[in-house]
PDB file of N, CA and C in Angstrom:
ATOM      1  N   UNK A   1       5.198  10.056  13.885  1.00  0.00           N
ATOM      2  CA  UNK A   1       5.049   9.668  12.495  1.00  0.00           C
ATOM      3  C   UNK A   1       5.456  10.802  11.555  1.00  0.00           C
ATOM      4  N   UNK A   2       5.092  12.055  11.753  1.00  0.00           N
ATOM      5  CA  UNK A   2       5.569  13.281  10.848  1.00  0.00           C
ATOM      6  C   UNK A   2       7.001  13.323  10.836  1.00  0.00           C
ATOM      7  N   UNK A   3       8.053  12.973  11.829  1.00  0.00           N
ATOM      8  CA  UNK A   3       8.991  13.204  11.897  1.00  0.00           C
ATOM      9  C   UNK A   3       9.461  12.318  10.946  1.00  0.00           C
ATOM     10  N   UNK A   4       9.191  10.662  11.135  1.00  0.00           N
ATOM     11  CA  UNK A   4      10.083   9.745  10.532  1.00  0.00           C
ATOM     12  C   UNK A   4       9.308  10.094   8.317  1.00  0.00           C
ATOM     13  N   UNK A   5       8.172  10.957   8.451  1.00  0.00           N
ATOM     14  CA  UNK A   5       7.832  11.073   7.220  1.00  0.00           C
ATOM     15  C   UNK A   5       9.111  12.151   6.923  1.00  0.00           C
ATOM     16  N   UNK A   6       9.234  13.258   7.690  1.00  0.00           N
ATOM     17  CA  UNK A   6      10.215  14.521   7.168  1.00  0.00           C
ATOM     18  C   UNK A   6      11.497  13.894   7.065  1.00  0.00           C
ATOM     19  N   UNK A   7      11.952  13.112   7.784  1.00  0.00           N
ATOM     20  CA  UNK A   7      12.927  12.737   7.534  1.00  0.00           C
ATOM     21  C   UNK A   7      12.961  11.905   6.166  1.00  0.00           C
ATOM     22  N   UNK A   8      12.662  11.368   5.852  1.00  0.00           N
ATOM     23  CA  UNK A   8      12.092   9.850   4.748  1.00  0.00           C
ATOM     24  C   UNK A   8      12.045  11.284   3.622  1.00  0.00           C
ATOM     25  N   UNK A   9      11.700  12.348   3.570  1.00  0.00           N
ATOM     26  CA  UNK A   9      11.394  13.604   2.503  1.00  0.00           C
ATOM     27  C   UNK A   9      12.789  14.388   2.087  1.00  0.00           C
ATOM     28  N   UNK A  10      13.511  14.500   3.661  1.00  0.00           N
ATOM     29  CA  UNK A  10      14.979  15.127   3.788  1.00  0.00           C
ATOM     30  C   UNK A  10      15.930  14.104   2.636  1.00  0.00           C
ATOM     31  N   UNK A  11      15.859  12.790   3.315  1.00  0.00           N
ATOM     32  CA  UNK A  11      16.485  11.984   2.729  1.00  0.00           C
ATOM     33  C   UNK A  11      16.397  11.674   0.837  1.00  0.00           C
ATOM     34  N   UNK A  12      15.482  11.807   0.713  1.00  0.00           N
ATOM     35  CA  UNK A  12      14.813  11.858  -0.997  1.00  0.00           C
ATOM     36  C   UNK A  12      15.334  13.332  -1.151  1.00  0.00           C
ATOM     37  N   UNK A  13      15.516  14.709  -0.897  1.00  0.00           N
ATOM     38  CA  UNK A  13      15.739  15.781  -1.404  1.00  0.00           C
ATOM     39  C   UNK A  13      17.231  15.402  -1.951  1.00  0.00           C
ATOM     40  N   UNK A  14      17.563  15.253  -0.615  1.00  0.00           N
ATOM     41  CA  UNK A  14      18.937  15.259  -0.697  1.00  0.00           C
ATOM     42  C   UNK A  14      19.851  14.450  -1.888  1.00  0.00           C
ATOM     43  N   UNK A  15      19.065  13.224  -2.232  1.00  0.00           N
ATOM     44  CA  UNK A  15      19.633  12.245  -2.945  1.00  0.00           C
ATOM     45  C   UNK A  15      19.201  12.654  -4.225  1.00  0.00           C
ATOM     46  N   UNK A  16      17.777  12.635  -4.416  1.00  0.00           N
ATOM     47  CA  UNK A  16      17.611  12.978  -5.934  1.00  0.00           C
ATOM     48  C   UNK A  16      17.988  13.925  -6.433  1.00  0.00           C
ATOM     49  N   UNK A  17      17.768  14.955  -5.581  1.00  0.00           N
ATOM     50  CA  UNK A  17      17.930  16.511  -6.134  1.00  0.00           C
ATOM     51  C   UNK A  17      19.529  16.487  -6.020  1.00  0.00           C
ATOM     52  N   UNK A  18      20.379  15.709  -5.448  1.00  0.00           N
ATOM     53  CA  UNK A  18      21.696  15.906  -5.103  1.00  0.00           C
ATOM     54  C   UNK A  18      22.286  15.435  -6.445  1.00  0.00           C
ATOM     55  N   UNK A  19      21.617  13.897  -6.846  1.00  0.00           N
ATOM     56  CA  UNK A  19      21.840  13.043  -7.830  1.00  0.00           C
ATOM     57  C   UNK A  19      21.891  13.983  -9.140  1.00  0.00           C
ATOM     58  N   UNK A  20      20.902  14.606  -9.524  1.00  0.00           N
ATOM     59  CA  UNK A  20      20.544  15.314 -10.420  1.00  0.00           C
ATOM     60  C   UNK A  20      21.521  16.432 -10.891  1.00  0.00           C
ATOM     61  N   UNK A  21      21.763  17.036  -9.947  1.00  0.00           N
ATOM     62  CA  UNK A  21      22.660  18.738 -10.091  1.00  0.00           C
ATOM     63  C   UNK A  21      23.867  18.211 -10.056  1.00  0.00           C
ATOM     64  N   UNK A  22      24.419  16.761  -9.744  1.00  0.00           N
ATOM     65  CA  UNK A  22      25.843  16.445  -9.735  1.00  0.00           C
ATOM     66  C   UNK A  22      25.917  15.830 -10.770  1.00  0.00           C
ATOM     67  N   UNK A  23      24.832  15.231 -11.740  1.00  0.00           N
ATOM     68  CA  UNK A  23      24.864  14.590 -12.922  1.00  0.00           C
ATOM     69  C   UNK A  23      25.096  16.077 -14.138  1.00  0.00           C
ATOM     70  N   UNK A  24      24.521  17.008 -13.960  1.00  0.00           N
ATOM     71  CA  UNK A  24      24.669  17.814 -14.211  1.00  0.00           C
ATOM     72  C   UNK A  24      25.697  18.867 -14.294  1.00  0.00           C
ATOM     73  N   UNK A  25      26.386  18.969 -13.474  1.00  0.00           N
ATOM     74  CA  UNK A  25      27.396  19.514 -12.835  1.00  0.00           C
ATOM     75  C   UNK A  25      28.564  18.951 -13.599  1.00  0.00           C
ATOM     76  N   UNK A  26      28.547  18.113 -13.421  1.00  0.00           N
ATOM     77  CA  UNK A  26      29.540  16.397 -14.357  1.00  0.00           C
ATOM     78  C   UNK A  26      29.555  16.645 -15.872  1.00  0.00           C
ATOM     79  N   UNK A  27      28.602  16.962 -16.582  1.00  0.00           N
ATOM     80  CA  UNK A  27      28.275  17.228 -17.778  1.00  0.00           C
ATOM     81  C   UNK A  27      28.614  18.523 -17.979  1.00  0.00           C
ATOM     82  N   UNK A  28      28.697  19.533 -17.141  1.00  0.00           N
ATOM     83  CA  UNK A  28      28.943  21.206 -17.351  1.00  0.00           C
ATOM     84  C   UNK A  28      30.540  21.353 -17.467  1.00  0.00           C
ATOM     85  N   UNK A  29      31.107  20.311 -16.450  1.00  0.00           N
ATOM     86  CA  UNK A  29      32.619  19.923 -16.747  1.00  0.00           C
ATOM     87  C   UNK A  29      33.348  19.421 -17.684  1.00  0.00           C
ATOM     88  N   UNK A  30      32.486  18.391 -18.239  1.00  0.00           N
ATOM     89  CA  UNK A  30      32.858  18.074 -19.337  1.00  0.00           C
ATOM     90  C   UNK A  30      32.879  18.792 -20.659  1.00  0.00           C
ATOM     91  N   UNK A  31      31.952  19.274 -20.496  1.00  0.00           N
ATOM     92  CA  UNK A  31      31.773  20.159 -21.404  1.00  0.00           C
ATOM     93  C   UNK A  31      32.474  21.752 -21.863  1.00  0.00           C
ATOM     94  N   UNK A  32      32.774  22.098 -21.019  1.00  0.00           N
ATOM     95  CA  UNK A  32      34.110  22.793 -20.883  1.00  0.00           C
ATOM     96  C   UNK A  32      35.296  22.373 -21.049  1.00  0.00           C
ATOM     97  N   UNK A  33      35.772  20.884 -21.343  1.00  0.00           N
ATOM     98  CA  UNK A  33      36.876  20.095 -21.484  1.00  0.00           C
ATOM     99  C   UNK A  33      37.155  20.449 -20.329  1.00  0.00           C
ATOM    100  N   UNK A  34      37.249  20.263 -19.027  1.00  0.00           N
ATOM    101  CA  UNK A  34      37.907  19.903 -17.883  1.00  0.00           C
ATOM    102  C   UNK A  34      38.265  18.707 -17.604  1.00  0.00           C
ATOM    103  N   UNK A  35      39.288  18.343 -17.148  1.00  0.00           N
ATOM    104  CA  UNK A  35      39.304  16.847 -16.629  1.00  0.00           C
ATOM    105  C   UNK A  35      39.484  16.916 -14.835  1.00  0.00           C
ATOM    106  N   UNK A  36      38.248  16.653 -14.171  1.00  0.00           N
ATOM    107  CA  UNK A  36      38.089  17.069 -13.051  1.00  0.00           C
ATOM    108  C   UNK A  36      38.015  15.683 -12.228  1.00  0.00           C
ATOM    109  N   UNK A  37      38.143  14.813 -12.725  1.00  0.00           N
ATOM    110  CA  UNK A  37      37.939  13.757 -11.752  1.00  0.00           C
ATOM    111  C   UNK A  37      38.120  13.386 -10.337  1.00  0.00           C
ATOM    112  N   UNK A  38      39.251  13.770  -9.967  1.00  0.00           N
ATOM    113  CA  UNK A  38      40.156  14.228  -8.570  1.00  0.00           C
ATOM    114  C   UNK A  38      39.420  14.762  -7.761  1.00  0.00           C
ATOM    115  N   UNK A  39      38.796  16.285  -8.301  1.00  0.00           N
ATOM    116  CA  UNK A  39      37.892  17.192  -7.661  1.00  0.00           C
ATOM    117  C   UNK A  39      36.700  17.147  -7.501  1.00  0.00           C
ATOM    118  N   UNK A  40      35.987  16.334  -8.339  1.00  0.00           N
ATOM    119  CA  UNK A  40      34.469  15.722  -8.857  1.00  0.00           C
ATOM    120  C   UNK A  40      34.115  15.995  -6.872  1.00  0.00           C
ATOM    121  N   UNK A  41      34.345  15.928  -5.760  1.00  0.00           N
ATOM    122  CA  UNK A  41      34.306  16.120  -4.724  1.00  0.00           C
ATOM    123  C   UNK A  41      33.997  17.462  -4.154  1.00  0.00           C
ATOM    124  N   UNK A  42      35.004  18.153  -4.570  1.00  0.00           N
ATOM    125  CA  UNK A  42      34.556  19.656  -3.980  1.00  0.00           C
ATOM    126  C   UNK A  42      32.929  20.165  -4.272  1.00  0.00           C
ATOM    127  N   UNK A  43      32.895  19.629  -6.137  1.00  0.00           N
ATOM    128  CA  UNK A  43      31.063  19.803  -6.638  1.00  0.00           C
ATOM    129  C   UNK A  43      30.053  19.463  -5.876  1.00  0.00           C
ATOM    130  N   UNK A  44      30.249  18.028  -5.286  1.00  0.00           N
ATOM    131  CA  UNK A  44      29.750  17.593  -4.378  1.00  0.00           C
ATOM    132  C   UNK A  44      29.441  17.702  -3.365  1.00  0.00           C
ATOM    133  N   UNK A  45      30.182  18.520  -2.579  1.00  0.00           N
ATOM    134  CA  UNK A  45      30.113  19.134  -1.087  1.00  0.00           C
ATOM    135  C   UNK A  45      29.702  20.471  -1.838  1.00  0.00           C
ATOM    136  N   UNK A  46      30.033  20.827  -2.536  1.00  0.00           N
ATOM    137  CA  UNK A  46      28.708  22.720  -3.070  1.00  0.00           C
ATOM    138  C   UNK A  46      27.552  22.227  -3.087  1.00  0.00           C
ATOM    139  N   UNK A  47      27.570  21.020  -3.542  1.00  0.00           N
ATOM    140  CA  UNK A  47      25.948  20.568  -4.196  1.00  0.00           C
ATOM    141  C   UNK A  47      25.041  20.601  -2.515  1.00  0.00           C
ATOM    142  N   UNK A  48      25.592  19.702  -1.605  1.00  0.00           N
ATOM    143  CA  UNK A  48      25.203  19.376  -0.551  1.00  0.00           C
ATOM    144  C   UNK A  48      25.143  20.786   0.040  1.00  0.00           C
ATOM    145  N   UNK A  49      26.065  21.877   0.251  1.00  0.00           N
ATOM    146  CA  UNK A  49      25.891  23.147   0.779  1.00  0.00           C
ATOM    147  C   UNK A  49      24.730  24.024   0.259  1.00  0.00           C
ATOM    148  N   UNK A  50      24.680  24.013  -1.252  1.00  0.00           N
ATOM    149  CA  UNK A  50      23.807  24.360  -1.567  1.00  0.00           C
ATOM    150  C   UNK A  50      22.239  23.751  -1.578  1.00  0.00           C
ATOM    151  N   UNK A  51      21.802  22.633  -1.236  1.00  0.00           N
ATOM    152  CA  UNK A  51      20.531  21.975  -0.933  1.00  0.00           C
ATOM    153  C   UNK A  51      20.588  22.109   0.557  1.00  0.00           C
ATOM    154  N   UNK A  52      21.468  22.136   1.504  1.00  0.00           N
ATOM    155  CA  UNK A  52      21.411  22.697   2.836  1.00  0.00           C
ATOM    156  C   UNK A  52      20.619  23.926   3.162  1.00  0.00           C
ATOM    157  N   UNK A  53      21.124  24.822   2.769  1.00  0.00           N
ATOM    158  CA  UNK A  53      21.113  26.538   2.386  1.00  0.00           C
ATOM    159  C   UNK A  53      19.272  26.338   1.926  1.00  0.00           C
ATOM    160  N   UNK A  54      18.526  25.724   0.981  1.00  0.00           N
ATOM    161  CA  UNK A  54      17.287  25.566   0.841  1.00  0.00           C
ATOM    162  C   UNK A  54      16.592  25.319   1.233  1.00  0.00           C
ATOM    163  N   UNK A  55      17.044  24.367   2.005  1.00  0.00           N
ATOM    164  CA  UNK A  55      16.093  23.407   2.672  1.00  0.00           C
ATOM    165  C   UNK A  55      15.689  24.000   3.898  1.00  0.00           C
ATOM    166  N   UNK A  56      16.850  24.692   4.720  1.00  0.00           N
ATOM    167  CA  UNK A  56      16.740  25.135   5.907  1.00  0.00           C
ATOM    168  C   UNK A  56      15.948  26.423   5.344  1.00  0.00           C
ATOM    169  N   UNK A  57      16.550  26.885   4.337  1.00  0.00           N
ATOM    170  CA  UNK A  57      15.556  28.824   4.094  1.00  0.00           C
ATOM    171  C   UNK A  57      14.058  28.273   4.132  1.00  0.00           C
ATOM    172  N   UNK A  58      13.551  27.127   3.226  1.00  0.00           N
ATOM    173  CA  UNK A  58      12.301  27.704   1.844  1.00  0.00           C
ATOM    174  C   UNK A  58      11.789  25.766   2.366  1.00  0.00           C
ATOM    175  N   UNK A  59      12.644  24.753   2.315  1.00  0.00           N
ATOM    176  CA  UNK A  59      11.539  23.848   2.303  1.00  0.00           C
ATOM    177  C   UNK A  59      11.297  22.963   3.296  1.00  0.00           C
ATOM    178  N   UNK A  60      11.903  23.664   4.599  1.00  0.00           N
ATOM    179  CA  UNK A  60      11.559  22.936   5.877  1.00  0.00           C
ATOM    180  C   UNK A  60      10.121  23.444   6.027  1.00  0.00           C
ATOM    181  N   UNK A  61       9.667  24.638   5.607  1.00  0.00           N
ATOM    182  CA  UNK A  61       8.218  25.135   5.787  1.00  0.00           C
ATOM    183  C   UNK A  61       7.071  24.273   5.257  1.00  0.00           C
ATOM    184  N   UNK A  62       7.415  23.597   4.111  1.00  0.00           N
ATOM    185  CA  UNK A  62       6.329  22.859   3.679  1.00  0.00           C
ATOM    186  C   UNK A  62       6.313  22.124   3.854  1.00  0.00           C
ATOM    187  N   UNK A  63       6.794  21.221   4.651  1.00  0.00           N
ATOM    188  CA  UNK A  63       6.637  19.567   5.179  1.00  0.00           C
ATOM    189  C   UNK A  63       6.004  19.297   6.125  1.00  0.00           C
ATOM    190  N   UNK A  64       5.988  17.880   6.790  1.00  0.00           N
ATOM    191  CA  UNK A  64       5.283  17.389   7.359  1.00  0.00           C
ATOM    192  C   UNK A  64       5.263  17.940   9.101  1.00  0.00           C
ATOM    193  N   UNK A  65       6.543  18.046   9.516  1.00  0.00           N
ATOM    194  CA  UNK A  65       7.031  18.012  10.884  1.00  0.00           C
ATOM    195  C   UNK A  65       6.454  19.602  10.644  1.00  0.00           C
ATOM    196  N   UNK A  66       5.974  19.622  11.839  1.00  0.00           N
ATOM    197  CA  UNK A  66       5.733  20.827  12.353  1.00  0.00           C
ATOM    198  C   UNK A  66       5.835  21.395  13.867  1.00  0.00           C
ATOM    199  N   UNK A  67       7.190  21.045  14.451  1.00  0.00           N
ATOM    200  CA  UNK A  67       7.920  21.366  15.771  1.00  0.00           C
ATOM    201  C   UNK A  67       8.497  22.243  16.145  1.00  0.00           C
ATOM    202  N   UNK A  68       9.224  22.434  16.868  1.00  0.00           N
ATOM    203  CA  UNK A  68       9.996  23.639  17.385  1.00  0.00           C
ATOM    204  C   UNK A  68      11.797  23.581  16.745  1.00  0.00           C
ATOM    205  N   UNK A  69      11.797  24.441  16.632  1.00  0.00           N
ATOM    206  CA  UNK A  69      13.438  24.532  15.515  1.00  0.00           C
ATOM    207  C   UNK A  69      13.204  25.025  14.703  1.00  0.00           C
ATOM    208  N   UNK A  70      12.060  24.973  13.855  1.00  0.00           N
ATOM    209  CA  UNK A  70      11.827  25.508  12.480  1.00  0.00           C
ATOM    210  C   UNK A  70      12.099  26.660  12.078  1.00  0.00           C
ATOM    211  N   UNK A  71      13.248  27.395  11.919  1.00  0.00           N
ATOM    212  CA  UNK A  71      13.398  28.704  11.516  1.00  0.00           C
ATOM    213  C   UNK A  71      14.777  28.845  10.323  1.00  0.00           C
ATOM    214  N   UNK A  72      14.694  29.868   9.416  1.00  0.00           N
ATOM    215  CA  UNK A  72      15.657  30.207   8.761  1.00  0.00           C
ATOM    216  C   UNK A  72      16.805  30.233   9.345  1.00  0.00           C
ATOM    217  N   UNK A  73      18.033  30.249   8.139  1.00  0.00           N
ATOM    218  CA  UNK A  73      19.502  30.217   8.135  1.00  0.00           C
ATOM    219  C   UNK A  73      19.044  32.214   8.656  1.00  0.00           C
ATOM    220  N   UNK A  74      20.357  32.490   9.420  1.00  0.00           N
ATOM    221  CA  UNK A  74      20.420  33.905   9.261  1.00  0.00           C
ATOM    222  C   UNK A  74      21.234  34.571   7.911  1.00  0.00           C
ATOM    223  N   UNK A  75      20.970  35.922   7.226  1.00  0.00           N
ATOM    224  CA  UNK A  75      21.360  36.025   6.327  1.00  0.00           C
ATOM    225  C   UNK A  75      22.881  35.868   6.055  1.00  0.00           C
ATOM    226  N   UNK A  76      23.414  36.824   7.251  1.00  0.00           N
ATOM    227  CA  UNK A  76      24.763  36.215   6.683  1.00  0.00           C
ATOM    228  C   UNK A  76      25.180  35.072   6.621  1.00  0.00           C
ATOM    229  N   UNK A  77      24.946  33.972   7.339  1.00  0.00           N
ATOM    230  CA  UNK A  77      25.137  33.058   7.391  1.00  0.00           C
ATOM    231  C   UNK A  77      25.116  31.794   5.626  1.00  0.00           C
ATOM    232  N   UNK A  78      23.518  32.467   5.666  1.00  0.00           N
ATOM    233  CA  UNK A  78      23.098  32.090   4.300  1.00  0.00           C
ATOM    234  C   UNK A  78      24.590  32.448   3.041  1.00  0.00           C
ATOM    235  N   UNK A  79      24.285  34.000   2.963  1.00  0.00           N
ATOM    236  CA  UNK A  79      25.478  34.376   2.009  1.00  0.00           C
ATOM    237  C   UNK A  79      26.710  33.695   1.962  1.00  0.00           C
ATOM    238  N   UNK A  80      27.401  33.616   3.251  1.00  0.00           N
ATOM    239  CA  UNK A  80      28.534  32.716   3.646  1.00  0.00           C
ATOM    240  C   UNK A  80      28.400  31.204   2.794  1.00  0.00           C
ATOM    241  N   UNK A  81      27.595  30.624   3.526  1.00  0.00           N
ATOM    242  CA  UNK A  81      27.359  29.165   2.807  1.00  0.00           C
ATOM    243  C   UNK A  81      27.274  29.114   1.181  1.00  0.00           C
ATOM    244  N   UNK A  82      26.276  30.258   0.702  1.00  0.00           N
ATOM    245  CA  UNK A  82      26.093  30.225  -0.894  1.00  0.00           C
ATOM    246  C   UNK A  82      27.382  30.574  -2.009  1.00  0.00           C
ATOM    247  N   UNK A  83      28.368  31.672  -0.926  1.00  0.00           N
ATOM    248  CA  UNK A  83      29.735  31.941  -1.499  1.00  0.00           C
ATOM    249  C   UNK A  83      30.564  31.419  -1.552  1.00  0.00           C
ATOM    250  N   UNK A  84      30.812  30.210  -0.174  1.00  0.00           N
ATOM    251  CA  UNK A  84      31.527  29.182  -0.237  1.00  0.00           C
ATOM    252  C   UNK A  84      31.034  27.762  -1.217  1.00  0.00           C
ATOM    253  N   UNK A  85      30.172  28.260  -1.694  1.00  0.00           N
ATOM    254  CA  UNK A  85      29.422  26.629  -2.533  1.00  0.00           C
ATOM    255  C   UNK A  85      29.691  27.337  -3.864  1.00  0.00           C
ATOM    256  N   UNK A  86      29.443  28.542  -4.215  1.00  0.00           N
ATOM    257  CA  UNK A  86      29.796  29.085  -5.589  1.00  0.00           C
ATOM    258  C   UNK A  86      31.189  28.541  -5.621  1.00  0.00           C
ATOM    259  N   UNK A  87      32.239  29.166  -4.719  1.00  0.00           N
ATOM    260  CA  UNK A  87      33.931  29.152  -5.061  1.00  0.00           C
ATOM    261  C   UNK A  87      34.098  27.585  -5.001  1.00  0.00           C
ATOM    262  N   UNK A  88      33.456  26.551  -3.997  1.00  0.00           N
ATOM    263  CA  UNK A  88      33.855  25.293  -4.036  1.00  0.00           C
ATOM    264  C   UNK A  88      33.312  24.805  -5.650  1.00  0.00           C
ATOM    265  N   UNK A  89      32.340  25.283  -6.697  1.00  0.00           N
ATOM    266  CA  UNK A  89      31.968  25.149  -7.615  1.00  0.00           C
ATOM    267  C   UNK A  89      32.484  25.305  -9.199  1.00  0.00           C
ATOM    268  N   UNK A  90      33.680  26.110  -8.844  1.00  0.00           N
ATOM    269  CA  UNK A  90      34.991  27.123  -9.552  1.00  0.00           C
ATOM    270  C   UNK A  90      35.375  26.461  -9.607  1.00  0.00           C
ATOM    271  N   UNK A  91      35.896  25.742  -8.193  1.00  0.00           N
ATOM    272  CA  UNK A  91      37.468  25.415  -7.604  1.00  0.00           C
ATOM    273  C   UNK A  91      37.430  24.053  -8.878  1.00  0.00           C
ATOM    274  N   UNK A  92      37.007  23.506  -8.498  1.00  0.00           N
ATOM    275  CA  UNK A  92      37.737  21.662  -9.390  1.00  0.00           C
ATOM    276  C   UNK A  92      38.285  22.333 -10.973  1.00  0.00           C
ATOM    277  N   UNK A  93      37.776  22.808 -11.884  1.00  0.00           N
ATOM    278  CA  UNK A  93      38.215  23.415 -13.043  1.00  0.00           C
ATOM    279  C   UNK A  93      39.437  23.975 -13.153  1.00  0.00           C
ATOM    280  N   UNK A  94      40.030  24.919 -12.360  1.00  0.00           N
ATOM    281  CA  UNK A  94      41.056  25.693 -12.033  1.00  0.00           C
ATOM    282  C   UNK A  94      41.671  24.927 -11.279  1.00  0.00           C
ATOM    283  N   UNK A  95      41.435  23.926 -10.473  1.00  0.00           N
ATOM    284  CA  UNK A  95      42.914  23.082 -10.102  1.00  0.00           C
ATOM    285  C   UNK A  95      43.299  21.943 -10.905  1.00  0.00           C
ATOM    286  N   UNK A  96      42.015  21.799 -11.806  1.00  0.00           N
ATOM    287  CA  UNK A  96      42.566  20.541 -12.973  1.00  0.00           C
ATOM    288  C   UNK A  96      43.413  21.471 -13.860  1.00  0.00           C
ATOM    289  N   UNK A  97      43.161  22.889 -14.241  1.00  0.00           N
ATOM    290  CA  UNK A  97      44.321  23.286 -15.455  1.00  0.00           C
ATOM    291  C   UNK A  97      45.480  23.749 -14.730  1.00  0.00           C
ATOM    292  N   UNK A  98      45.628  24.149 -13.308  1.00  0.00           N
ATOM    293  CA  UNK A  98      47.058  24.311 -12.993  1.00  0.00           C
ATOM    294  C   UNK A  98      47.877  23.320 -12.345  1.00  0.00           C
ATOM    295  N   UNK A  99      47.210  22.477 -12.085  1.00  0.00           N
ATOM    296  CA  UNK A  99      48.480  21.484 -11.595  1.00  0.00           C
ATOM    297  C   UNK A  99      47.901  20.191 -12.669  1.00  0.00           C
ATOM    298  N   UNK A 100      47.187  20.310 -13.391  1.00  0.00           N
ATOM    299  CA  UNK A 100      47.714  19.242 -14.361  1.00  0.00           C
ATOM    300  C   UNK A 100      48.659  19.893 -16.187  1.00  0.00           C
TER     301      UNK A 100
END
């Protein structure tokens, strides 16, 4: 039962909190006058890298499941993922002003 609850918790992080920072994200673009539509994707996969990167550090600890696996990203690893979600976060802006 804890499992199908953590999961049922994973699944809600992912979506709302995903929903949220990409609604957001969407609006930070716009707002810069970008026209990113094309790329609206790359944000998306940062967004997901970056709620990955959390979940595994900081909020697999507070949930329900309490099994074996449970341990942090290693740091570099972490850094890796957070640098590649920053630059995938860049990227859509800078390929809407040079190739459009």
């Amino acid at each position: 039962m804890r499992v199908l609850l953590e999961l049922i918790r994973v699944i809600f992080i992912f979506a709302i909190v995903g929903a949220m920072l990409g609604y957001f994200l969407k609006e930070m673009y716009i707002g810069i006058g970008t026209y990113t539509e094309k790329y609206n994707w790359l944000g998306s996969l940062a967004i997901l890298i970056l709620i990955f990167v959390l979940y595994r550090n900081k909020l697999q600890f507070s949930g329900w499941y309490k099994g074996k696996g449970r341990k942090k990203l290693p740091k570099i690893v972490s850094r890796i993922l957070i640098f590649s979600s920053i630059s995938l976060l860049l990227l859509p802006p800078v390929l809407s002003f040079l190739l459009n």
